[in-house]
N, C-alpha and C. Protein backbone atom coordinates (compact mmCIF):
# COMPACT_ATOMS: atom_id res chain seq x y z
N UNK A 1 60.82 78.21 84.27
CA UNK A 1 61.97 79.05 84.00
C UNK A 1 62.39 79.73 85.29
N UNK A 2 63.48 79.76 85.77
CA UNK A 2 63.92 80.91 86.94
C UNK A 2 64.71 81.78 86.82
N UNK A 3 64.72 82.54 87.41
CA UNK A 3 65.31 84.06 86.83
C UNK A 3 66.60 84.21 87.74
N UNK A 4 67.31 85.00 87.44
CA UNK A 4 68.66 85.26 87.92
C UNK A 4 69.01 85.12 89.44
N UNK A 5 67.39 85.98 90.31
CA UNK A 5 67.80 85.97 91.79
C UNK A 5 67.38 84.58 91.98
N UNK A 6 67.17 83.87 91.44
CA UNK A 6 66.40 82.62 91.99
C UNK A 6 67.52 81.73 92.44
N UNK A 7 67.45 81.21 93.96
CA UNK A 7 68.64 80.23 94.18
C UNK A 7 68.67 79.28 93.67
N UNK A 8 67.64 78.48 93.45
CA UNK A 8 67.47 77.50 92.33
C UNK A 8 68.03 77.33 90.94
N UNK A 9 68.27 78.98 90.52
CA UNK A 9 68.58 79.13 89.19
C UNK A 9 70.20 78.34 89.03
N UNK A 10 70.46 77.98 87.87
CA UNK A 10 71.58 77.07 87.77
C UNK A 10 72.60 78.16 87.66
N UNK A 11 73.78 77.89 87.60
CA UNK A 11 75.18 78.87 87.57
C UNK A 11 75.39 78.66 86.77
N UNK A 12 76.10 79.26 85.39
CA UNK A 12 77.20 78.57 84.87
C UNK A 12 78.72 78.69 85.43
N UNK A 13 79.45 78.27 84.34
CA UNK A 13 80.70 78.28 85.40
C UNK A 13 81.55 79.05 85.63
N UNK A 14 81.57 80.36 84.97
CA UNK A 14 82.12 81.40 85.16
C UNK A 14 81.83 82.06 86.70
N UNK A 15 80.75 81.91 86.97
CA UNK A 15 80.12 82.53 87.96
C UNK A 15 80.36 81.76 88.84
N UNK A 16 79.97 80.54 88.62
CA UNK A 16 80.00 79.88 89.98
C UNK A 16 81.57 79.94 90.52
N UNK A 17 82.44 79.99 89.57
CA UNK A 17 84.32 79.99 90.43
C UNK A 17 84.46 81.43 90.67
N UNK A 18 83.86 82.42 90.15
CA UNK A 18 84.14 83.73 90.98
C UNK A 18 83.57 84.05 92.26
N UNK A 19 82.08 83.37 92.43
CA UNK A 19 81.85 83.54 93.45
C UNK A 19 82.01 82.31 94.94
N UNK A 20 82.32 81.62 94.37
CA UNK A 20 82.68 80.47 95.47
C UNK A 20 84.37 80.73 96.08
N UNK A 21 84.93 81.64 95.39
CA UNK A 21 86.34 81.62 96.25
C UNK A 21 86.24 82.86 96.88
N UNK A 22 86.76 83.30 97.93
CA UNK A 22 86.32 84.09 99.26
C UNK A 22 87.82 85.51 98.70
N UNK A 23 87.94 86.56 98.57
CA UNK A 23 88.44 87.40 98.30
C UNK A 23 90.14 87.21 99.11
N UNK A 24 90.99 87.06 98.44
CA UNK A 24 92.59 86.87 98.70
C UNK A 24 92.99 87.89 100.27
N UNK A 25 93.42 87.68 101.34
CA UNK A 25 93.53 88.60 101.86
C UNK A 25 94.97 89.17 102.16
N UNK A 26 94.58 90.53 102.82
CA UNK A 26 95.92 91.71 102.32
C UNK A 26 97.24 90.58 103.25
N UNK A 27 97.82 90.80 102.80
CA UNK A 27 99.33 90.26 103.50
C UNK A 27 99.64 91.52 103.98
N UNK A 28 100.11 91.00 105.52
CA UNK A 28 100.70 91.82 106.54
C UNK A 28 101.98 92.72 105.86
N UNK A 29 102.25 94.07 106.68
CA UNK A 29 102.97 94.82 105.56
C UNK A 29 104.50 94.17 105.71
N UNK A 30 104.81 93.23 106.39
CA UNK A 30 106.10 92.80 106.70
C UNK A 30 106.57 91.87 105.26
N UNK A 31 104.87 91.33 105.10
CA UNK A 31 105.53 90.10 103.42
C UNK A 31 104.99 91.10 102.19
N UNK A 32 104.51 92.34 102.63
CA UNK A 32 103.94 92.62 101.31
C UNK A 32 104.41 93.64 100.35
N UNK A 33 104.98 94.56 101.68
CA UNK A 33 105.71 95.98 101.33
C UNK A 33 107.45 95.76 101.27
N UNK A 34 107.84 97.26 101.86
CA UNK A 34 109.18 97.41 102.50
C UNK A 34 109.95 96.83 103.39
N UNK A 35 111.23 95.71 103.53
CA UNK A 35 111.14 95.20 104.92
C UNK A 35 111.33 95.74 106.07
N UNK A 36 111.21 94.83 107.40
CA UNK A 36 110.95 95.68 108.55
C UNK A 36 112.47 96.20 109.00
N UNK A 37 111.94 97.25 109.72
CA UNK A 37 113.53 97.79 110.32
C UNK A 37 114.23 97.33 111.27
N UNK A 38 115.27 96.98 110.84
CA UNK A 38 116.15 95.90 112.19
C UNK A 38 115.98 97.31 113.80
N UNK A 39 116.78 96.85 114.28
CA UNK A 39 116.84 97.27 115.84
C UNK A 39 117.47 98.82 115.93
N UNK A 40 118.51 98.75 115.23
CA UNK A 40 119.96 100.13 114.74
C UNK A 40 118.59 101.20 114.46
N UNK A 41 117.86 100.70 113.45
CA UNK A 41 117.20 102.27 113.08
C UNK A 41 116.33 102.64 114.03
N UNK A 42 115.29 101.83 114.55
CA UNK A 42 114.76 101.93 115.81
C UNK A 42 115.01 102.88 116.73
N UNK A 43 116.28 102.06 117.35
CA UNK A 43 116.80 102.84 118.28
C UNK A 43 117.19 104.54 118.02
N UNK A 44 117.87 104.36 116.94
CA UNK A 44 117.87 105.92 115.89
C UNK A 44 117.03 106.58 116.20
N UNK A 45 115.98 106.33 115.69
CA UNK A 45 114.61 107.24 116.09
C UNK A 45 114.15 107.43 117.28
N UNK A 46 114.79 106.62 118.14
CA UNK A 46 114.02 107.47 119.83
C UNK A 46 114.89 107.88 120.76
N UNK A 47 116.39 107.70 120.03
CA UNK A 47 117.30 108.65 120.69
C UNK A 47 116.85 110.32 120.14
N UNK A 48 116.87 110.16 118.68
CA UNK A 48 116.46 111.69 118.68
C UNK A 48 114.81 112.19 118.94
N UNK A 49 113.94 111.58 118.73
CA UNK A 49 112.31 111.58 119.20
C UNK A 49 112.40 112.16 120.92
N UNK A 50 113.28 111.10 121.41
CA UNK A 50 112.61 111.34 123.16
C UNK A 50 114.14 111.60 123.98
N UNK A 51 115.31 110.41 123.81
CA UNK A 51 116.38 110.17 124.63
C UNK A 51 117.04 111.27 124.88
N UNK A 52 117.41 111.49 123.53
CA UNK A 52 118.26 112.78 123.27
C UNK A 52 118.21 113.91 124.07
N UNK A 53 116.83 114.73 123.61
CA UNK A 53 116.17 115.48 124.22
C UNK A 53 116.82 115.49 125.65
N UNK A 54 115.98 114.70 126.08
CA UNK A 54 115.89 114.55 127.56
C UNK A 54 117.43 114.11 127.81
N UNK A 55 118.48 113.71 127.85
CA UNK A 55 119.22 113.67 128.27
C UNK A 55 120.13 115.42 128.13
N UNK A 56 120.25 115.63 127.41
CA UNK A 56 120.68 117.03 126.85
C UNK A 56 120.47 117.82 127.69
N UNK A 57 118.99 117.90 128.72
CA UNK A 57 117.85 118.91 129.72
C UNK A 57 118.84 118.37 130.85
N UNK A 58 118.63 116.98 130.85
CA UNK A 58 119.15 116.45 132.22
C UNK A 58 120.57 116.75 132.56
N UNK A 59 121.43 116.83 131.83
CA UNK A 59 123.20 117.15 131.79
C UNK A 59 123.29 118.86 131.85
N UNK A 60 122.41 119.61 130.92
CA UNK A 60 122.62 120.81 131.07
C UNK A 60 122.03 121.48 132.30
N UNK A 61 120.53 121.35 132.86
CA UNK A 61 119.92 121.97 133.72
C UNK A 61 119.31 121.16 134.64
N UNK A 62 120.05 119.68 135.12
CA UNK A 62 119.42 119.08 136.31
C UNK A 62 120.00 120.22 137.83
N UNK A 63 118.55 119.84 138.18
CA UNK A 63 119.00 120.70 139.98
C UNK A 63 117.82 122.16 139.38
N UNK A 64 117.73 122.43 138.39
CA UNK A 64 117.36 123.83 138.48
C UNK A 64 115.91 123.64 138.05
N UNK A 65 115.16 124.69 138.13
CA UNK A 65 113.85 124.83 137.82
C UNK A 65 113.72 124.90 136.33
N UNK A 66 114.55 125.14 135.67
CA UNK A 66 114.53 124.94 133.80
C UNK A 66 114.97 123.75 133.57
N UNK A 67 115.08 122.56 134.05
CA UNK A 67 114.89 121.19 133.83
C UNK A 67 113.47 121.13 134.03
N UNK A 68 112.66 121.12 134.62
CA UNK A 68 111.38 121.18 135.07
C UNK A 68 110.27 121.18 133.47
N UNK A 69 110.70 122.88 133.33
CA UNK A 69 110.20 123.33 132.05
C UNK A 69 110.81 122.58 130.95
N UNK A 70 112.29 122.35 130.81
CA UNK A 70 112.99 122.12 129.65
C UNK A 70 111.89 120.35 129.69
N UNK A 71 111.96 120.07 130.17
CA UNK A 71 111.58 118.87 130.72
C UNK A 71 110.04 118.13 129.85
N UNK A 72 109.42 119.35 130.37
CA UNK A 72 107.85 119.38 130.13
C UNK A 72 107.84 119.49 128.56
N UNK A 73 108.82 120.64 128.12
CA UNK A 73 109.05 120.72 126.45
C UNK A 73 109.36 119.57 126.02
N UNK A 74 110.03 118.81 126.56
CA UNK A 74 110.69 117.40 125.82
C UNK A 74 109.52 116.76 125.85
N UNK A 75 108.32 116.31 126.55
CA UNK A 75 107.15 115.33 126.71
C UNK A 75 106.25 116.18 125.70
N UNK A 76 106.31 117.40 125.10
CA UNK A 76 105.47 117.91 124.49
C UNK A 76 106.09 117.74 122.80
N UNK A 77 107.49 117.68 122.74
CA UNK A 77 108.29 117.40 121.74
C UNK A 77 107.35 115.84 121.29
N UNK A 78 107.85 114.88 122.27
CA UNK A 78 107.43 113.63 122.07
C UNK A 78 106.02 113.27 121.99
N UNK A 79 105.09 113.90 122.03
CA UNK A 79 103.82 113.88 122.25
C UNK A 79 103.55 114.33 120.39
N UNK A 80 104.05 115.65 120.03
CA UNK A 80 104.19 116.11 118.85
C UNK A 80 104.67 115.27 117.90
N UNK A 81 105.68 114.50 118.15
CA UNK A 81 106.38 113.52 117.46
C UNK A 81 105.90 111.91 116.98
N UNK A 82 104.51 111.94 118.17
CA UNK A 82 103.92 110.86 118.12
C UNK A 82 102.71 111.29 116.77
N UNK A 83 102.19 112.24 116.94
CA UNK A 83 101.34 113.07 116.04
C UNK A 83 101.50 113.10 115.07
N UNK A 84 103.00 112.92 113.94
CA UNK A 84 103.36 113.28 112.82
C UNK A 84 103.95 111.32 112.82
N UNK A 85 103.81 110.96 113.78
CA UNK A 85 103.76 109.61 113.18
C UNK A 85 103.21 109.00 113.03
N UNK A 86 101.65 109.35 113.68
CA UNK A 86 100.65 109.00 113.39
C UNK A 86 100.35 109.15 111.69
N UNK A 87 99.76 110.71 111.51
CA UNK A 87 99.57 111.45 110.58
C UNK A 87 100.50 111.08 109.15
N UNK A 88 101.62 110.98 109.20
CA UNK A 88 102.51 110.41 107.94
C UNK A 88 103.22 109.19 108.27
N UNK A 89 103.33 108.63 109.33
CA UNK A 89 104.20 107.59 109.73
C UNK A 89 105.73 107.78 110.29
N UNK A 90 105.90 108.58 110.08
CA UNK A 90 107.41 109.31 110.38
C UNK A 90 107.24 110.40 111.57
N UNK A 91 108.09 110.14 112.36
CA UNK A 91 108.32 111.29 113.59
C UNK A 91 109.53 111.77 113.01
N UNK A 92 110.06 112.86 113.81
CA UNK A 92 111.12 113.53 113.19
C UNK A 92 112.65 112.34 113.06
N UNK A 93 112.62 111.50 114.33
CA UNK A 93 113.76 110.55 114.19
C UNK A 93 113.38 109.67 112.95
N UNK A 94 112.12 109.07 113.15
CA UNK A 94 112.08 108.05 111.83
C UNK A 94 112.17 108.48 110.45
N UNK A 95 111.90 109.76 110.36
CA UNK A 95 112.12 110.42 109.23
C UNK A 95 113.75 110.27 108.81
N UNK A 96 114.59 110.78 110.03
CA UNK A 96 116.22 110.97 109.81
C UNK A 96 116.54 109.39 109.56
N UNK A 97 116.24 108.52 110.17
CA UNK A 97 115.89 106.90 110.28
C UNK A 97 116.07 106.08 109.22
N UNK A 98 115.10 106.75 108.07
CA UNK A 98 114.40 106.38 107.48
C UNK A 98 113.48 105.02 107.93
N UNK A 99 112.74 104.95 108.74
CA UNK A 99 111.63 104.79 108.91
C UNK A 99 110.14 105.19 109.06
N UNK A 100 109.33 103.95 108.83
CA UNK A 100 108.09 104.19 109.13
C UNK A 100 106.95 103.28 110.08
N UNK A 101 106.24 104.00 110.74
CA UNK A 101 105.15 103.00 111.55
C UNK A 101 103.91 102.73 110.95
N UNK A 102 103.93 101.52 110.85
CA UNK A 102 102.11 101.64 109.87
C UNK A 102 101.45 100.05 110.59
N UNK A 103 100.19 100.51 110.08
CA UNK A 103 99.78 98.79 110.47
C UNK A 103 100.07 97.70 110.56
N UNK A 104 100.27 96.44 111.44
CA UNK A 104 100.72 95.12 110.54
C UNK A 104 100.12 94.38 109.70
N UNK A 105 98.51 94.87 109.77
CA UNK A 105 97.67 94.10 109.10
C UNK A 105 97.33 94.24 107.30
N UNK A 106 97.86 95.89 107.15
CA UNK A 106 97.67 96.35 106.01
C UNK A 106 98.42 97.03 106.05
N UNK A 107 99.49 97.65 106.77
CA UNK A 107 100.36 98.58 106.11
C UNK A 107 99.96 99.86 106.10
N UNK A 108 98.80 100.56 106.37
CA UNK A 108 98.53 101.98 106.53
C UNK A 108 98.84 102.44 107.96
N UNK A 109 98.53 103.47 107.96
CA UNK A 109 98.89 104.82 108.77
C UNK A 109 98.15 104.15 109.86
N UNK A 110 98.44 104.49 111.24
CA UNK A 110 97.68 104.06 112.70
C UNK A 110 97.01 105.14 113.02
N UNK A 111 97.67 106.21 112.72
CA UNK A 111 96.22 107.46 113.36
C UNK A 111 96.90 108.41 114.61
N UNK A 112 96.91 109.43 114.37
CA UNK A 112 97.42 110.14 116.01
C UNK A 112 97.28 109.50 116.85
N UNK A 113 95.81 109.17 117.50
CA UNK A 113 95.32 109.04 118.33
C UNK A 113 96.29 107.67 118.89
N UNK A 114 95.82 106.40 118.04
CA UNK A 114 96.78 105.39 118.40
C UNK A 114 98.40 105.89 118.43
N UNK A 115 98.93 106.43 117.65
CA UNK A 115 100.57 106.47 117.41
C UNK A 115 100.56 106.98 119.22
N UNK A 116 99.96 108.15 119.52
CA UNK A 116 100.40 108.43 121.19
C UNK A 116 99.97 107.63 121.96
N UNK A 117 98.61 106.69 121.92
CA UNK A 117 98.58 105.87 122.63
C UNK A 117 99.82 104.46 122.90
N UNK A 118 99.92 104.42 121.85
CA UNK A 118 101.58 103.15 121.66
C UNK A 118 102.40 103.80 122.11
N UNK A 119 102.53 104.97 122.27
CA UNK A 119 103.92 105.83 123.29
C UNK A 119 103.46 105.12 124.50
N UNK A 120 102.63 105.67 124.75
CA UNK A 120 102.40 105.15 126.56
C UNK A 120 102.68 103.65 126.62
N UNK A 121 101.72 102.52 125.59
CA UNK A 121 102.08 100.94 125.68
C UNK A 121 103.40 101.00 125.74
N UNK A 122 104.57 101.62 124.88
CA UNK A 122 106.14 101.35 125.48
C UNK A 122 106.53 101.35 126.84
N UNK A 123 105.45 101.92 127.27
CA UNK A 123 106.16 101.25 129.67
C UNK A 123 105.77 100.23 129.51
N UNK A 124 105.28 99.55 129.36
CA UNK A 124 105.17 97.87 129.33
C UNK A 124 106.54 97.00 128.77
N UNK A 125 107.10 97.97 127.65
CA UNK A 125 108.55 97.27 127.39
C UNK A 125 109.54 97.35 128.58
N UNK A 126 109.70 98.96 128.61
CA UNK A 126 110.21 98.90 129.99
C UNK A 126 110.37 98.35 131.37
N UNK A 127 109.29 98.52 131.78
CA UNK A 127 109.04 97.76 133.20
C UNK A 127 109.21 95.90 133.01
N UNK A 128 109.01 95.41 131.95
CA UNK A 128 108.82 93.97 131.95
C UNK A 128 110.29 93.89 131.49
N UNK A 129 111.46 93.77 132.11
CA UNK A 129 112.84 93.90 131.80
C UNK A 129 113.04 94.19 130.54
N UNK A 130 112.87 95.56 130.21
CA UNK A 130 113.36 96.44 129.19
C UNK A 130 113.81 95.61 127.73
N UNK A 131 112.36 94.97 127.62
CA UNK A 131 112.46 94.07 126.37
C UNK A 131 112.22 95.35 125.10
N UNK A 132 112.50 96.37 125.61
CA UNK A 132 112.52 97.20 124.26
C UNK A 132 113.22 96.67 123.20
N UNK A 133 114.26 95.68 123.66
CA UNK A 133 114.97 95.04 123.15
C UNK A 133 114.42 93.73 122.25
N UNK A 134 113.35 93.50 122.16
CA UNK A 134 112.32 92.13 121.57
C UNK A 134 112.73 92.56 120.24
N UNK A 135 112.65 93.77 119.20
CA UNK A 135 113.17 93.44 117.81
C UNK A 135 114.49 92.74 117.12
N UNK A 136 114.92 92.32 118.72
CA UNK A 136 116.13 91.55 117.92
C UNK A 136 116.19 90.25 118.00
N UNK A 137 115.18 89.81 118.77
CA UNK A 137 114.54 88.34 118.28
C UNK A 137 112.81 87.95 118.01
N UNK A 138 112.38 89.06 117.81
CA UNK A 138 111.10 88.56 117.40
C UNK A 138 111.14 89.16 116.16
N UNK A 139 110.06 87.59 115.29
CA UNK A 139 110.44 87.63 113.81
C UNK A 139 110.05 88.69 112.83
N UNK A 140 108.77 89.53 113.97
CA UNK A 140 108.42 90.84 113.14
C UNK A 140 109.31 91.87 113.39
N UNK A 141 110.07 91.80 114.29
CA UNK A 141 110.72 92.92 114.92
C UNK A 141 109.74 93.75 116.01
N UNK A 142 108.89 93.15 116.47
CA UNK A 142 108.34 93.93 117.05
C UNK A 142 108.56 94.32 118.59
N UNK A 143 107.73 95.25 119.02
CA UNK A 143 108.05 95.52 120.83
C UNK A 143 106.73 95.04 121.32
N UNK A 144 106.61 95.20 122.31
CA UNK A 144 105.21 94.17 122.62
C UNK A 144 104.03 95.45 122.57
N UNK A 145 104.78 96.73 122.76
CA UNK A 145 103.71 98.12 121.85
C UNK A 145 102.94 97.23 120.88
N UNK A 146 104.42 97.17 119.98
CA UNK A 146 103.97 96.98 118.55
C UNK A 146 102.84 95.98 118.73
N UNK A 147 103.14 94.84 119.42
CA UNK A 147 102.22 93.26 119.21
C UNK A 147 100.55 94.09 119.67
N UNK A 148 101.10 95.08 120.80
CA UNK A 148 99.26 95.16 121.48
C UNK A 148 98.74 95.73 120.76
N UNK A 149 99.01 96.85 119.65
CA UNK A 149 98.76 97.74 118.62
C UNK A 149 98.72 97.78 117.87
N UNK A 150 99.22 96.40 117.10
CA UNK A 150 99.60 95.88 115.84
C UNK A 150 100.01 96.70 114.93
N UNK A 151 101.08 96.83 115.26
CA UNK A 151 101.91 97.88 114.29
C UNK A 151 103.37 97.33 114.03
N UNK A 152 103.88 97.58 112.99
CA UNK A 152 104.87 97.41 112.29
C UNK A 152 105.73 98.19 112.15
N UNK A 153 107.41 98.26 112.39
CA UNK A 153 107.99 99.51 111.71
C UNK A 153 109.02 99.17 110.65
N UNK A 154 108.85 99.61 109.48
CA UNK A 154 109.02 99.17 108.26
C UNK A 154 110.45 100.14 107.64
N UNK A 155 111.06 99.83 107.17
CA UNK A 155 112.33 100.35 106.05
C UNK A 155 111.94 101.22 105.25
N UNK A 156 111.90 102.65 104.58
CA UNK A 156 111.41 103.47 103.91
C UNK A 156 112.75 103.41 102.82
């Protein structure tokens, strides 16, 4: 007679098809959720997140020592902004946006820590001829942030 742990022991067949097929896995949040956000909202969100800002400092107080400061507030704005997109997915632009940043692999939240680190990966869009522009032909929409970080920004 062999008992249950026994590998020997026979299956029947209930068991044996639940355990011989390997658990379904999550679909990326691009086929599974909300779709992704074309380029328009994107851009939305980091004119008011970072551009804005900083252009506003630069037109009102370039030449003076309160560009300097105004300046430093705007990188602390954006630093903050990365934080709450971490934390909920939404910075204050993606919020107005309606967007969100989440994983590509599952669709959750990236984490402060990463959301500011993917601020910084965006000089890589930049400097490599300002392919910030890649969501309008790559099929995730992504920036190459997104690809190194695997992140997604999705339609709310």
């Amino acid at each position: 007679m062999t008992t249950q742990g026994d590998p020997a022991a026979p299956l029947d067949d209930d068991a044996a098809s639940d355990s011989a097929l390997p658990p379904a896995p999550t679909p990326p949040a691009s086929e599974a959720g909300p779709p992704l956000a074309d380029w328009p909202y994107r851009a939305q969100s980091a004119v008011i997140d970072w551009a804005g800002p900083q252009a506003v400092f630069w037109l009102l107080f370039r030449g003076s020592g309160a560009y300097v400061a105004l300046s430093l507030a705007g990188f602390g704005w954006a630093i903050y902004n990365r934080y709450l997109e971490g934390r909920t997915g939404q910075s204050t632009g993606r919020r107005i946006a309606g967007t969100r940043l989440v994983r590509s692999i599952d669709g959750e939240l990236v984490g402060p820590a990463l959301a500011i680190v993917r601020h910084f990966v965006h000089i890589i869009d930049a400097v490599v001829v300002f392919l910030g522009f890649l969501p309008l032909v790559d099929p995730k929409r992504q920036t190459i942030a997104d690809k190194i970080m695997g992140t997604v920004v999705i339609k709310t």
